[in-house]
PDB file of N, CA and C in Angstrom:
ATOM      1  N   UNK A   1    -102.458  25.971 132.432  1.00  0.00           N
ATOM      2  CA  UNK A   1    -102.915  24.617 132.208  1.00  0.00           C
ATOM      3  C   UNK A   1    -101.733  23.779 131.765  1.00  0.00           C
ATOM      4  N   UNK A   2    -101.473  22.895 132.282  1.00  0.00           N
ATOM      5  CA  UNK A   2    -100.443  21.784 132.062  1.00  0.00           C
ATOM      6  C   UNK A   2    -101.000  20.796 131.008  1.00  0.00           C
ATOM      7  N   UNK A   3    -100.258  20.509 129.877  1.00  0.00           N
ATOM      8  CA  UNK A   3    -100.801  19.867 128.997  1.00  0.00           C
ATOM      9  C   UNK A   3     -99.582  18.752 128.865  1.00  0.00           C
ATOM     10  N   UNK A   4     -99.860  17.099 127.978  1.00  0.00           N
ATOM     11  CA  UNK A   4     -99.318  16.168 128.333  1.00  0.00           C
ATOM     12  C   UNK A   4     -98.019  16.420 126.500  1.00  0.00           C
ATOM     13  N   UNK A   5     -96.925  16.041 126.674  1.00  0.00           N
ATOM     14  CA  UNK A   5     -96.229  16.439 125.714  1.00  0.00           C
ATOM     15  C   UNK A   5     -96.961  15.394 124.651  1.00  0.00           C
ATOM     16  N   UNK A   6     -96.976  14.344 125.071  1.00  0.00           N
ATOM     17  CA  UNK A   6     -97.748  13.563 123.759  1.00  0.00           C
ATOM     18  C   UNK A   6     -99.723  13.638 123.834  1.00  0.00           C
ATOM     19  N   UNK A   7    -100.239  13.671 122.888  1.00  0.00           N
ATOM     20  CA  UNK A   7    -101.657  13.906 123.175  1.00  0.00           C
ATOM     21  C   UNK A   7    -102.242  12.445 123.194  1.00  0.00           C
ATOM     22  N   UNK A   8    -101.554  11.379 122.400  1.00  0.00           N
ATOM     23  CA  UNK A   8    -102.219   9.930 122.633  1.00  0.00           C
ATOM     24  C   UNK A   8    -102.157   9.411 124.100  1.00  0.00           C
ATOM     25  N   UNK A   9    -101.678  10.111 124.921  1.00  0.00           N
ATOM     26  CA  UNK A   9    -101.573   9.120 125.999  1.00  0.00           C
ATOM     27  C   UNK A   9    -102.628   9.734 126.972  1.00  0.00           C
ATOM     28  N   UNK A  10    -103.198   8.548 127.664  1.00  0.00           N
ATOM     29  CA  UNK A  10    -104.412   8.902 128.159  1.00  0.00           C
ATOM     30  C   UNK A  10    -104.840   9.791 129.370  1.00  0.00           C
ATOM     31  N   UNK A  11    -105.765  10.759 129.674  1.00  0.00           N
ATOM     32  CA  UNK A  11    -105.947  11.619 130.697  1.00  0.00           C
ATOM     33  C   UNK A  11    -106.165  10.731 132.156  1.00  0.00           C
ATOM     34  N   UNK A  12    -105.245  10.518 132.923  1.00  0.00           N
ATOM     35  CA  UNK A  12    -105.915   9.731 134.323  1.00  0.00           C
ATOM     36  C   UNK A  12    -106.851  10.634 134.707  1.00  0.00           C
ATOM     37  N   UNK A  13    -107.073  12.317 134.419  1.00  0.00           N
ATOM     38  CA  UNK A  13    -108.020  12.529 135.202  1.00  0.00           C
ATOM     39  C   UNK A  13    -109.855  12.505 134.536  1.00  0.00           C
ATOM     40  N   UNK A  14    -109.843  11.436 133.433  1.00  0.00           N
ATOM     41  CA  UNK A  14    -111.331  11.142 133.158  1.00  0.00           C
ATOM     42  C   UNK A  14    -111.597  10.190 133.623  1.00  0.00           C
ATOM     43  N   UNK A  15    -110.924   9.196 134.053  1.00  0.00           N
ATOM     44  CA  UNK A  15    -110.745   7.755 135.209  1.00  0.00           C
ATOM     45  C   UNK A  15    -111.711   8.559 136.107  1.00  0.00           C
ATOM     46  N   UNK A  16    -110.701   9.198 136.847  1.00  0.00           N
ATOM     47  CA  UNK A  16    -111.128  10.101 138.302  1.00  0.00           C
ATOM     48  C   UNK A  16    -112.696  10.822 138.246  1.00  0.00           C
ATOM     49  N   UNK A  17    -112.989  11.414 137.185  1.00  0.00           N
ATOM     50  CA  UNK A  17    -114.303  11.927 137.197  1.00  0.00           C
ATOM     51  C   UNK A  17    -115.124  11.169 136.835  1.00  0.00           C
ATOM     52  N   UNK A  18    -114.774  10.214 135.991  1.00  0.00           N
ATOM     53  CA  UNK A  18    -116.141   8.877 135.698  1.00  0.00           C
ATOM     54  C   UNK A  18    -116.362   8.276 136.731  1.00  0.00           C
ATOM     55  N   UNK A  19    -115.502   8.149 137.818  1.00  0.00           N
ATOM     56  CA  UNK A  19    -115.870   7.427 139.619  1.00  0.00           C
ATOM     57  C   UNK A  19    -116.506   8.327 140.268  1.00  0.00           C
ATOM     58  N   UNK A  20    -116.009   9.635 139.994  1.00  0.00           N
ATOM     59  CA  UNK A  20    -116.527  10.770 140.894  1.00  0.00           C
ATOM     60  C   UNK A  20    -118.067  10.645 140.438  1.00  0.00           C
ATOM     61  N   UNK A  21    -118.326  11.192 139.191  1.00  0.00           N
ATOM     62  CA  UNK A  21    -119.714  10.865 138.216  1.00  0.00           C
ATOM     63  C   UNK A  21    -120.355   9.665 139.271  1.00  0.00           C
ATOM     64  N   UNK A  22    -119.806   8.675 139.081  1.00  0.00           N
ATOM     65  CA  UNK A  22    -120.986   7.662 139.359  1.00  0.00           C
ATOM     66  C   UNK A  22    -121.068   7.595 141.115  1.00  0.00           C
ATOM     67  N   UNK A  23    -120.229   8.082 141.445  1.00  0.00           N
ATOM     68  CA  UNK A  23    -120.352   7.836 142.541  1.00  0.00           C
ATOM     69  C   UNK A  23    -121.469   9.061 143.146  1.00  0.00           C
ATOM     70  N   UNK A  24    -121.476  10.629 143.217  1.00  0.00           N
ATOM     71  CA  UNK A  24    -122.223  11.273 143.319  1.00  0.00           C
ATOM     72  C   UNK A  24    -123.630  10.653 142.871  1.00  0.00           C
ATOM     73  N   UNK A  25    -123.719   9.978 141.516  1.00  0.00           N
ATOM     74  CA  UNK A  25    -125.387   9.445 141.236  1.00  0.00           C
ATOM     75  C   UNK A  25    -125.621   8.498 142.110  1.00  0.00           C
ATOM     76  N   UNK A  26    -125.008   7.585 142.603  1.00  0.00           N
ATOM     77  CA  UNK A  26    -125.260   6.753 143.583  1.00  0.00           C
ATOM     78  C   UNK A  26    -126.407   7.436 144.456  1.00  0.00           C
ATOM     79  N   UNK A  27    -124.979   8.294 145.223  1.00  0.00           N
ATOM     80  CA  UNK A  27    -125.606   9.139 146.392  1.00  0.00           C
ATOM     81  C   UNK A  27    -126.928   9.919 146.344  1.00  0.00           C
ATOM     82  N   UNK A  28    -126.932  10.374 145.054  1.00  0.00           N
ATOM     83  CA  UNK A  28    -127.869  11.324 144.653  1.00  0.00           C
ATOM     84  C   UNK A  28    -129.379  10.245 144.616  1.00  0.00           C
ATOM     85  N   UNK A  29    -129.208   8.667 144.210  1.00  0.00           N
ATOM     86  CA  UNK A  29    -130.255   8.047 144.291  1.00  0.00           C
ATOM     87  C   UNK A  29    -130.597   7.579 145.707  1.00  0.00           C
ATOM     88  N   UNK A  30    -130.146   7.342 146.187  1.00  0.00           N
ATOM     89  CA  UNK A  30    -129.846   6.902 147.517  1.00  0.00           C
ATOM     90  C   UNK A  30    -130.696   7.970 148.626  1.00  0.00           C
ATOM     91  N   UNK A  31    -130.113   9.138 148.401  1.00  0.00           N
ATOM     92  CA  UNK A  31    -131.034  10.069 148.690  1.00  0.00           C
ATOM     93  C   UNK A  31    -132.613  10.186 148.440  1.00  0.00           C
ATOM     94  N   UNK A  32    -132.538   9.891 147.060  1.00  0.00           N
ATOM     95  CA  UNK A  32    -134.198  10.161 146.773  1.00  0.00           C
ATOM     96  C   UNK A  32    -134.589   8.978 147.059  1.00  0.00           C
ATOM     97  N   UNK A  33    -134.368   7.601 147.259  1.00  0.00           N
ATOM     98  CA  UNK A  33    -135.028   6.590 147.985  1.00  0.00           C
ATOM     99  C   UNK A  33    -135.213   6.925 149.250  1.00  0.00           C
ATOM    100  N   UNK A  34    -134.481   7.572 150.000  1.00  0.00           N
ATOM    101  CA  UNK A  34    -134.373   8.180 151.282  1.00  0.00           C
ATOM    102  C   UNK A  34    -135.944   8.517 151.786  1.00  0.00           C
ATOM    103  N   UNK A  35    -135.470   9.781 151.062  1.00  0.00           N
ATOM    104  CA  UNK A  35    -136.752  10.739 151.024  1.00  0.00           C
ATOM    105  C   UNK A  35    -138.510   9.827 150.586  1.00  0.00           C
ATOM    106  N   UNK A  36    -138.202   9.088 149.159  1.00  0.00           N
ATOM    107  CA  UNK A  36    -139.449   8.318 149.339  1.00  0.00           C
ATOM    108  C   UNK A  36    -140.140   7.949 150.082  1.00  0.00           C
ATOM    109  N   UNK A  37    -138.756   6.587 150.573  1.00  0.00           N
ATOM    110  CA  UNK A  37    -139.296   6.062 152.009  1.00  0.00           C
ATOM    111  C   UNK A  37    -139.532   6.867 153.135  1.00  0.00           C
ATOM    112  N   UNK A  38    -138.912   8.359 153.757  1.00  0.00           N
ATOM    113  CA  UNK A  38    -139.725   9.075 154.505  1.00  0.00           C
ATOM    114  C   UNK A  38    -141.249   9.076 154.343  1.00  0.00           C
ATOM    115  N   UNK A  39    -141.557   9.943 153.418  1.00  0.00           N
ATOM    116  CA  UNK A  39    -142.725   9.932 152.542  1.00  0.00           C
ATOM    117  C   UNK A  39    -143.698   8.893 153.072  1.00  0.00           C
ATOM    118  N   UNK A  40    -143.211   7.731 152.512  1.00  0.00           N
ATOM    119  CA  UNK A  40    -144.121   6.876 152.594  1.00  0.00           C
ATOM    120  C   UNK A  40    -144.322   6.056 154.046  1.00  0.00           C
ATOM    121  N   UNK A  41    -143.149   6.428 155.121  1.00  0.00           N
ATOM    122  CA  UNK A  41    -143.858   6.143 156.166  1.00  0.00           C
ATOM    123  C   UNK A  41    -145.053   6.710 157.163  1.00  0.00           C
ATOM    124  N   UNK A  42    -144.396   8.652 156.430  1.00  0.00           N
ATOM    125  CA  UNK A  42    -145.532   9.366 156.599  1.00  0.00           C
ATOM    126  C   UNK A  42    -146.901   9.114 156.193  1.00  0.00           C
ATOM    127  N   UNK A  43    -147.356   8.318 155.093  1.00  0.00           N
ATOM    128  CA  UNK A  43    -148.568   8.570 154.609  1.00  0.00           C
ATOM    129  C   UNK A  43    -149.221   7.122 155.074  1.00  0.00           C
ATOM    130  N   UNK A  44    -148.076   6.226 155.199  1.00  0.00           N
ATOM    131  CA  UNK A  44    -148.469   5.000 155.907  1.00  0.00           C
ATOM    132  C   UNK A  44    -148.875   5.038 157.039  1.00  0.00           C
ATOM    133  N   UNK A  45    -148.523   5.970 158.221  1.00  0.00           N
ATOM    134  CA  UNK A  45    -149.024   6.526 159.834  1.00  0.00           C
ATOM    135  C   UNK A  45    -150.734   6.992 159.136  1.00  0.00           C
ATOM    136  N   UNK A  46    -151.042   7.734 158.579  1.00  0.00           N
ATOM    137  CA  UNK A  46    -152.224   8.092 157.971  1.00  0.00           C
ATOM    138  C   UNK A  46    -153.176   6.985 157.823  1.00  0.00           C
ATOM    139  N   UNK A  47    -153.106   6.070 156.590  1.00  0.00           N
ATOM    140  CA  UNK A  47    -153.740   4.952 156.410  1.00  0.00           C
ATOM    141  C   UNK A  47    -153.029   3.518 156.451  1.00  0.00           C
ATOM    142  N   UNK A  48    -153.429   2.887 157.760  1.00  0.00           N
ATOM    143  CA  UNK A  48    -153.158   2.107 158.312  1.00  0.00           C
ATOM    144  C   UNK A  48    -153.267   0.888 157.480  1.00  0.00           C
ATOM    145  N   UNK A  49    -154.745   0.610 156.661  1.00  0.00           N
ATOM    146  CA  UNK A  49    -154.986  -0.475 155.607  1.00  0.00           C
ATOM    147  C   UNK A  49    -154.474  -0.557 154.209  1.00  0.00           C
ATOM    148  N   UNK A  50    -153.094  -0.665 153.468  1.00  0.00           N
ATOM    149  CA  UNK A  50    -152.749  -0.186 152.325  1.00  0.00           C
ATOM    150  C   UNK A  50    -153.869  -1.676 151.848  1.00  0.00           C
ATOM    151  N   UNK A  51    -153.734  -0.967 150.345  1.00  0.00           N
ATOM    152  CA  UNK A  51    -154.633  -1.979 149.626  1.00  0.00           C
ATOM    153  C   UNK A  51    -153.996  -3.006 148.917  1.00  0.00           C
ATOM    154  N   UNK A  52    -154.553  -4.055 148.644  1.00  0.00           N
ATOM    155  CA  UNK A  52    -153.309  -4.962 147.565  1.00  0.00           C
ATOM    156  C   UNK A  52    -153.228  -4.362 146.557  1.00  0.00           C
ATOM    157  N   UNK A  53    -153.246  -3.552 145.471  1.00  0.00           N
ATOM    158  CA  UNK A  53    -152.853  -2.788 144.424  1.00  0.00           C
ATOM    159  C   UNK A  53    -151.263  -1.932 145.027  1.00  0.00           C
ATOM    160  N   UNK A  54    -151.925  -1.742 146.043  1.00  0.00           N
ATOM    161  CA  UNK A  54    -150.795  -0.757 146.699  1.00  0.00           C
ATOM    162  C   UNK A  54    -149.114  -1.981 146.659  1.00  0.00           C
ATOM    163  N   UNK A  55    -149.661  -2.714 147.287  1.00  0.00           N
ATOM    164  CA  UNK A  55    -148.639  -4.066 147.718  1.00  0.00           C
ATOM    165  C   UNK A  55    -148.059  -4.306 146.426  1.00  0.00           C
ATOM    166  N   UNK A  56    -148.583  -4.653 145.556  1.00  0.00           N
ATOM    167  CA  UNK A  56    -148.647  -4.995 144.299  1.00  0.00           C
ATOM    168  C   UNK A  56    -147.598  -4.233 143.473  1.00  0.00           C
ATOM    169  N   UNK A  57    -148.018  -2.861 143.388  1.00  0.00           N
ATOM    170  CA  UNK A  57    -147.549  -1.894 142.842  1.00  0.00           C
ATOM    171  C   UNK A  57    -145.828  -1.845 143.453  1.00  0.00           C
ATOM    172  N   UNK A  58    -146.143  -1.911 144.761  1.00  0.00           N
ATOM    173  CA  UNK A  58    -144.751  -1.622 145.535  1.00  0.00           C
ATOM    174  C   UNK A  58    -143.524  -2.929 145.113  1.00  0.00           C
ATOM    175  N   UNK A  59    -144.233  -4.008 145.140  1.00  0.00           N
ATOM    176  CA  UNK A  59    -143.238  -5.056 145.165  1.00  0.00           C
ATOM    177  C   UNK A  59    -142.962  -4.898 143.919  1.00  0.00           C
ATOM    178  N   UNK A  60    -143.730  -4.568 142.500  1.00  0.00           N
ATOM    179  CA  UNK A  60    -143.230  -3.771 140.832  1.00  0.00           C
ATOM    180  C   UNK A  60    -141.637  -3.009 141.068  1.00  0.00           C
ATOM    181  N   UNK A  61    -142.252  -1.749 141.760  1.00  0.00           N
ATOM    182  CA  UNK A  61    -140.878  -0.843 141.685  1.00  0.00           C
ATOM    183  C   UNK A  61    -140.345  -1.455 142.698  1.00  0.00           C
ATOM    184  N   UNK A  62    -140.337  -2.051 143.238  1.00  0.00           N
ATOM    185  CA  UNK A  62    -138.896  -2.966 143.834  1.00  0.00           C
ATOM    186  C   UNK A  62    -137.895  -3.484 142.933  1.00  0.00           C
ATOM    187  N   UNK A  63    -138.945  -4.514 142.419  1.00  0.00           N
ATOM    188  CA  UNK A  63    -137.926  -5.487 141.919  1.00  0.00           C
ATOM    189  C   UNK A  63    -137.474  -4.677 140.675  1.00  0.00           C
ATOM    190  N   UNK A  64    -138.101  -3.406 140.048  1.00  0.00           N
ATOM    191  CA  UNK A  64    -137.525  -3.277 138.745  1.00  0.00           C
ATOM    192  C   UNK A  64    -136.396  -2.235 139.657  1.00  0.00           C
ATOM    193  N   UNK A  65    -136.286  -1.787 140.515  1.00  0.00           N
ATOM    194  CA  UNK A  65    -134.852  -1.004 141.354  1.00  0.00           C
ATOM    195  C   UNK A  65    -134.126  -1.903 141.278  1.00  0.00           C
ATOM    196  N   UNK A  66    -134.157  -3.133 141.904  1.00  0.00           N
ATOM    197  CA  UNK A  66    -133.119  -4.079 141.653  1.00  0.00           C
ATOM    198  C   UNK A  66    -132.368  -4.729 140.331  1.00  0.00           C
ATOM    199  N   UNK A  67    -133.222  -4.561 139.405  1.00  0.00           N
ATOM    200  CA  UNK A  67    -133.511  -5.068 138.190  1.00  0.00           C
ATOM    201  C   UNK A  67    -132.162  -3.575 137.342  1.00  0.00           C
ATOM    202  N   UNK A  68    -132.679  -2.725 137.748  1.00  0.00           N
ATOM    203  CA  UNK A  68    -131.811  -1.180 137.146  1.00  0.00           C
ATOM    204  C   UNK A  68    -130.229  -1.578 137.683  1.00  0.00           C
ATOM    205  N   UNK A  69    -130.156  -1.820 139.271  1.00  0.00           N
ATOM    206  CA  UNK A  69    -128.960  -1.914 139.776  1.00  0.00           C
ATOM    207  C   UNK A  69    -128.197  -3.146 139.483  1.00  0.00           C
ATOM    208  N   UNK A  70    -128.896  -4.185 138.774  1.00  0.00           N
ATOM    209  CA  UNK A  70    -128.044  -5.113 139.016  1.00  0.00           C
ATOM    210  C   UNK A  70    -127.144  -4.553 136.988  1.00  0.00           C
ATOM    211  N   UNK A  71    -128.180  -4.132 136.490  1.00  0.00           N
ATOM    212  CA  UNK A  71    -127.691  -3.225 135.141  1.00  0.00           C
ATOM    213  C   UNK A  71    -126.976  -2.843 135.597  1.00  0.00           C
ATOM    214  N   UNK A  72    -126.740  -1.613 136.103  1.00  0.00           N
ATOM    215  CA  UNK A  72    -125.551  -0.662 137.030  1.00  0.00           C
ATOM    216  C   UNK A  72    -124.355  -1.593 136.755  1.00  0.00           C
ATOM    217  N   UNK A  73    -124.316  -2.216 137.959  1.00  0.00           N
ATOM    218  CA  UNK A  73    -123.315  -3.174 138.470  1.00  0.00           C
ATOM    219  C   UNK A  73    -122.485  -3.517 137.477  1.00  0.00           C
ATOM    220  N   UNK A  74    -123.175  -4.316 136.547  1.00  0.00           N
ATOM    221  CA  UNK A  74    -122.627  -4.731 135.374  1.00  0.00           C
ATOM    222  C   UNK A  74    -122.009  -3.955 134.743  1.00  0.00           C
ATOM    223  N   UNK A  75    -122.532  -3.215 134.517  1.00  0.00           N
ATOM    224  CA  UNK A  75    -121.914  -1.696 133.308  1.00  0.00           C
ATOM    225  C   UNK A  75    -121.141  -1.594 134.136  1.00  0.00           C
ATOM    226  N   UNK A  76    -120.656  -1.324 135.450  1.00  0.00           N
ATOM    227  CA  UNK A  76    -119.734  -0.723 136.224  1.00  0.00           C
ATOM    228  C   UNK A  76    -118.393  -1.356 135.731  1.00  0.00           C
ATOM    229  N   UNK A  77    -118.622  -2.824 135.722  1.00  0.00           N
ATOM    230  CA  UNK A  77    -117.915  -4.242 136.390  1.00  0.00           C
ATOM    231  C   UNK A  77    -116.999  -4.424 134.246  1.00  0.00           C
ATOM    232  N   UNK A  78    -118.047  -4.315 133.397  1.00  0.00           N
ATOM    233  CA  UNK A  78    -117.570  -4.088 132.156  1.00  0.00           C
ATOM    234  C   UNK A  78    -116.953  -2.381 131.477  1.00  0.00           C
ATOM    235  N   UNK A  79    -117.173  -1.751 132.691  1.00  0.00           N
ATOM    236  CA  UNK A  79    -116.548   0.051 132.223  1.00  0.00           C
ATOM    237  C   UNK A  79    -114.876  -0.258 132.462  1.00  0.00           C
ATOM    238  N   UNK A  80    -114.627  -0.970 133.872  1.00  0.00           N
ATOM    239  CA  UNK A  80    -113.775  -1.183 134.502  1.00  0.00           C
ATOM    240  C   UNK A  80    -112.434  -2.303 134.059  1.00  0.00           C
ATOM    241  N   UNK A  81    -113.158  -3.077 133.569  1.00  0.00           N
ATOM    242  CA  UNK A  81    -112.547  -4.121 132.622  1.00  0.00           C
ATOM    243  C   UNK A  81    -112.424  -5.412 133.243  1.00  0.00           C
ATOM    244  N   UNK A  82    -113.465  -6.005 134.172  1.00  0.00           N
ATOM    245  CA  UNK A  82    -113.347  -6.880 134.843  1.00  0.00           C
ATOM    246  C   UNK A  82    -114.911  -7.408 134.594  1.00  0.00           C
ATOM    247  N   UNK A  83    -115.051  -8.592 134.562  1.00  0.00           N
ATOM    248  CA  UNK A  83    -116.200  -9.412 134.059  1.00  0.00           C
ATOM    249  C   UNK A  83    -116.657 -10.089 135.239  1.00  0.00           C
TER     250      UNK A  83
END
């Protein structure tokens, strides 16, 4: 293991894994929206009439997905040091 002669100076490679980190969760969500929306086109071929609760419900977890990501973003945009 290669270690840095001074210990205050900072590891570039926790930079590298905090991108790696977020970037895998990305993907990893991205995926399971994936799969949802499979899902739900499957069950949508089934019943043709969704109900307005259904509508209702859906346009909820929409906007609060957007609502999470635009959080994300931010945190990203202030991790990074740019506003």
């Amino acid at each position: 293991m290669v270690r840095d002669t001074q210990d205050n100076e900072p590891n570039p490679w926790s930079a590298i894994g905090l991108q790696a980190a977020l970037i895998v969760n990305r993907l990893r969500c991205q995926a399971q929206l994936t799969n949802a929306n499979e899902k739900q086109d499957e069950e949508g071929k089934s019943d043709p009439t969704p109900s307005r609760g259904d509508d209702e419900k859906r346009a909820q977890e929409l906007e609060y997905v957007e609502h999470r990501l635009r959080e994300l973003r931010s945190w990203e945009r202030k991790i990074s040091g740019r506003k």
